[in-house]
Protein backbone atom coordinates (compact mmCIF):
# COMPACT_ATOMS: atom_id res chain seq x y z
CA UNK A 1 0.00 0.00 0.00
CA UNK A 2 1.34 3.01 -0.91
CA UNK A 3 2.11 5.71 1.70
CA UNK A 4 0.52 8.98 -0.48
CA UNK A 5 -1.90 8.16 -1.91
CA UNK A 6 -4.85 10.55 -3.63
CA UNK A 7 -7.50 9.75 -0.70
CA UNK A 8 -4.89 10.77 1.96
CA UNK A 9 -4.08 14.10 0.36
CA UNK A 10 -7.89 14.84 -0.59
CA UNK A 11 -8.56 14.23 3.21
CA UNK A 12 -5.47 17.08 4.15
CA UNK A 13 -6.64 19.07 1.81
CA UNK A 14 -10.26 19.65 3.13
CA UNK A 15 -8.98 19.94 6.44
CA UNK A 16 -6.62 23.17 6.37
CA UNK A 17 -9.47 25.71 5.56
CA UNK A 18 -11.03 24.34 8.57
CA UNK A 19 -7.40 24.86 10.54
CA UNK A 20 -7.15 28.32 9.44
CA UNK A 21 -11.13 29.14 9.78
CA UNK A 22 -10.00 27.73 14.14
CA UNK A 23 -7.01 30.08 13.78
CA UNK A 24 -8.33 32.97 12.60
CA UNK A 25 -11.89 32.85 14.69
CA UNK A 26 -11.76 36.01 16.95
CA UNK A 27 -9.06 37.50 15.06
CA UNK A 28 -10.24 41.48 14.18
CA UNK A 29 -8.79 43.12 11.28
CA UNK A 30 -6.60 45.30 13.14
CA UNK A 31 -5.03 42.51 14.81
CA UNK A 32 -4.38 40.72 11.82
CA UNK A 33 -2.60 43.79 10.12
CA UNK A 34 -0.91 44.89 13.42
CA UNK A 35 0.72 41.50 14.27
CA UNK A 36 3.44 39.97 12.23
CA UNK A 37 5.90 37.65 12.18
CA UNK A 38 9.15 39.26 12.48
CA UNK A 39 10.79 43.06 11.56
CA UNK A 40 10.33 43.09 7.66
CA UNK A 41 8.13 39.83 7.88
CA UNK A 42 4.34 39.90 7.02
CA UNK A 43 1.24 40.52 8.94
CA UNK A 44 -2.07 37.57 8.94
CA UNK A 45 -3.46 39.55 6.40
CA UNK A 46 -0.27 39.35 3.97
CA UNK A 47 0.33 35.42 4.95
CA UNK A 48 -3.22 34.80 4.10
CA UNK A 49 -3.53 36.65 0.87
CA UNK A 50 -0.10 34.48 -0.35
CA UNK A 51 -2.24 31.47 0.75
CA UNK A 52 -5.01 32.68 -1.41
CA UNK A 53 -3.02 33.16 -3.99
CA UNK A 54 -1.00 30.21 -4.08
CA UNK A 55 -4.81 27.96 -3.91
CA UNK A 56 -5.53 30.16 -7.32
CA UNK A 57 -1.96 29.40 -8.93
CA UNK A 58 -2.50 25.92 -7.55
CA UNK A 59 -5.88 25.67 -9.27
CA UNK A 60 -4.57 26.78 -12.67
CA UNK A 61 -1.65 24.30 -12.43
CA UNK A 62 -4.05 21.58 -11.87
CA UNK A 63 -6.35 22.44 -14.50
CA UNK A 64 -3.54 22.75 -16.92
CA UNK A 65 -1.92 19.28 -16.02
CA UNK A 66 -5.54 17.73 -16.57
CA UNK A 67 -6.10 19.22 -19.33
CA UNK A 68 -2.52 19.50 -21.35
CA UNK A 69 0.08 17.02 -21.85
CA UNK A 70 2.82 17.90 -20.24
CA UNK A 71 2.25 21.36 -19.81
CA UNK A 72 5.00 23.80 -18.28
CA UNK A 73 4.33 25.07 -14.90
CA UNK A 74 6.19 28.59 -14.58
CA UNK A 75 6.89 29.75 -11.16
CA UNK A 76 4.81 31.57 -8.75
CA UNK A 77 6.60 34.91 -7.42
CA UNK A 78 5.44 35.85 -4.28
CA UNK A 79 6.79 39.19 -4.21
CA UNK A 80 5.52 40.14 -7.39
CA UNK A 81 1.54 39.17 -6.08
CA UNK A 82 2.48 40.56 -3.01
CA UNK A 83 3.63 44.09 -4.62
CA UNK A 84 0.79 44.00 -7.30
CA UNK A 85 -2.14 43.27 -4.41
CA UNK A 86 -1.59 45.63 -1.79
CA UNK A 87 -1.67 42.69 0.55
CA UNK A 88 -1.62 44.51 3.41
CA UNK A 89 -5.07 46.39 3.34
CA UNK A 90 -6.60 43.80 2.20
CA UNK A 91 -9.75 42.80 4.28
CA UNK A 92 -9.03 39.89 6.56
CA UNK A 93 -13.00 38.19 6.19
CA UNK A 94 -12.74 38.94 2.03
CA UNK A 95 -9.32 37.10 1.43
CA UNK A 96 -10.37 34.23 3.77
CA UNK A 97 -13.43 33.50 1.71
CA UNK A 98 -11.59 33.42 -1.38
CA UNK A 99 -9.27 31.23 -0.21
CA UNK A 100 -12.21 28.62 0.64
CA UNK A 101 -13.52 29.74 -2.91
CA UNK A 102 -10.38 28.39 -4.18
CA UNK A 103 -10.24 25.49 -2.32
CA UNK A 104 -13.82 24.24 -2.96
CA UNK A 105 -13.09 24.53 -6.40
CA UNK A 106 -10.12 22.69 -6.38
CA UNK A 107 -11.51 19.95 -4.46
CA UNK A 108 -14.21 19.46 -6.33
CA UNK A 109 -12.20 19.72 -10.17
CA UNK A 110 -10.15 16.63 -8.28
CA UNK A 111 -12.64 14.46 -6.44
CA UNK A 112 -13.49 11.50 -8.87
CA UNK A 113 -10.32 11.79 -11.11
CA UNK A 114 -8.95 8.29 -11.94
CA UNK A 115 -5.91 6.93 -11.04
CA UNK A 116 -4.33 7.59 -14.60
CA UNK A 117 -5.32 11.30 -13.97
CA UNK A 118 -3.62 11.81 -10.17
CA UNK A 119 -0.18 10.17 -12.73
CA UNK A 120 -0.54 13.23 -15.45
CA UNK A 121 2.92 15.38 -15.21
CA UNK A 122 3.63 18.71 -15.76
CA UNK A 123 6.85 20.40 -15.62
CA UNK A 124 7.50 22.95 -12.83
CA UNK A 125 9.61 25.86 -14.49
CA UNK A 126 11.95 25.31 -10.79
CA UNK A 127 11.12 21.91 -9.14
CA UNK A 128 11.13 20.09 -12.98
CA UNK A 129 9.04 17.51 -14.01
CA UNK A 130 6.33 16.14 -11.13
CA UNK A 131 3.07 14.36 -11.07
CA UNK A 132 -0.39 16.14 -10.51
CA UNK A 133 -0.08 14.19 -6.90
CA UNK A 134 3.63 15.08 -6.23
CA UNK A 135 2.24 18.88 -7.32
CA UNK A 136 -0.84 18.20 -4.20
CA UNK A 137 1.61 17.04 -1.60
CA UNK A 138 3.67 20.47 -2.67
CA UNK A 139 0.89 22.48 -2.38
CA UNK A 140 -0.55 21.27 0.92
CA UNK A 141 2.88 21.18 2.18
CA UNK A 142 3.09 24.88 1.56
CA UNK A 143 -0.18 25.61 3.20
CA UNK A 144 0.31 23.73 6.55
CA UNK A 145 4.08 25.80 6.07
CA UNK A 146 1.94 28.90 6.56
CA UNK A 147 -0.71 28.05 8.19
CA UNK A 148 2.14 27.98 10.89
CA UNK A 149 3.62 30.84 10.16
CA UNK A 150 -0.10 32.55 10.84
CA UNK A 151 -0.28 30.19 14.19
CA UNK A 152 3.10 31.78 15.75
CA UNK A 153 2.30 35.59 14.33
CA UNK A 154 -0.91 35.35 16.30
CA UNK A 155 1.53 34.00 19.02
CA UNK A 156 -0.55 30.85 19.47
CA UNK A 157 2.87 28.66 19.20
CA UNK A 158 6.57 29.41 19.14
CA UNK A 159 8.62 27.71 16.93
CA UNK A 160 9.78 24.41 18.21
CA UNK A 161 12.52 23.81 16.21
C-alpha cells in the first residue's frame, strides 16, 4: 500500500481551511494587520492573501496538467503578487473567503479523477518535471508551512525547532 496516496491528500486538503477558519476565529482586522511575524516579515493579512493566492496558482496548475500534456508550470513569485495586491489592506473576512472559494473549487475539479489522472505530469519551471499528486503534496505542504507561520504571528505557538 502506498504511503501517499490521492484519498490521503484529498482528506489534508479539506482539512486546512477548517485549521485556518480555528485560527483565525476572533481575530479582528486590526489585529491581523498589526501583528506579524518578524521586523520586515508579514502581517495575517499578507500570509493569508499568499495562501489565497498560491490555492488560485494551484488551481490553474491543476487544470492545466488535466487538461494538457505535459504542460509547463512557470513559477509563482510571491513578491511580485504581493507588490501587485496591496496585501496589506486587504480585508481579513474577504481574502479568507476566497481562499475557501479556491479550495472548494479545487476539491471538487479533483474528487473522482482516476488513477491515470492523479499520474498526469507537468513540468514545474523550478522543481522540474512532477506528477499532478507530487504537485498536491507540494501544495498542501506549503499551506500547513503557513498556516504555521499565521499560528506563531498570532503568538498561538513558538517555533519548536
Amino acid at each position: 500500500m502506498a504511503l501517499i496516496t490521492p484519498e490521503r491528500y484529498m482528506l489534508s486538503l479539506r482539512k486546512t481551511p477548517v485549521i485556518l477558519n480555528a485560527l483565525l476565529h476572533g481575530v479582528t482586522q486590526e489585529q491581523a494587520q498589526q501583528l506579524s511575524d518578524g521586523p520586515g516579515g508579514w502581517n495575517v493579512v499578507e500570509t493569508l492573501c499568499h495562501i489565497r493566492d498560491s490555492a488560485d496558482v494551484t488551481l490553474t496548475r491543476t487544470q492545466r496538467i488535466l487538461s494538457e500534456d505535459h504542460p509547463l508550470l512557470p513559477n509563482f513569485d510571491p513578491a511580485t503578487y504581493a507588490e501587485g495586491g496591496d496585501y496589506a489592506h486587504q480585508n481579513l473576512a474577504e481574502v479568507f473567503a476566497a481562499f475557501l472559494a479556491a479550495r472548494t473549487r479545487l476539491v471538487a475539479l479533483l474528487e473522482g479523477i482516476t488513477e491515470d489522472q492523479w499520474r498526469r505530469r507537468g513540468t514545474h519551471s523550478h522543481y522540474g518535471e512532477l506528477t499532478l499528486l507530487e504537485l498536491m503534496v507540494f501544495a498542501e505542504w506549503h499551506d500547513v508551512n503557513h498556516i504555521e507561520q499565521i499560528a506563531r504571528t498570532l503568538m498561538l505557538s513558538d517555533a519548536l525547532l
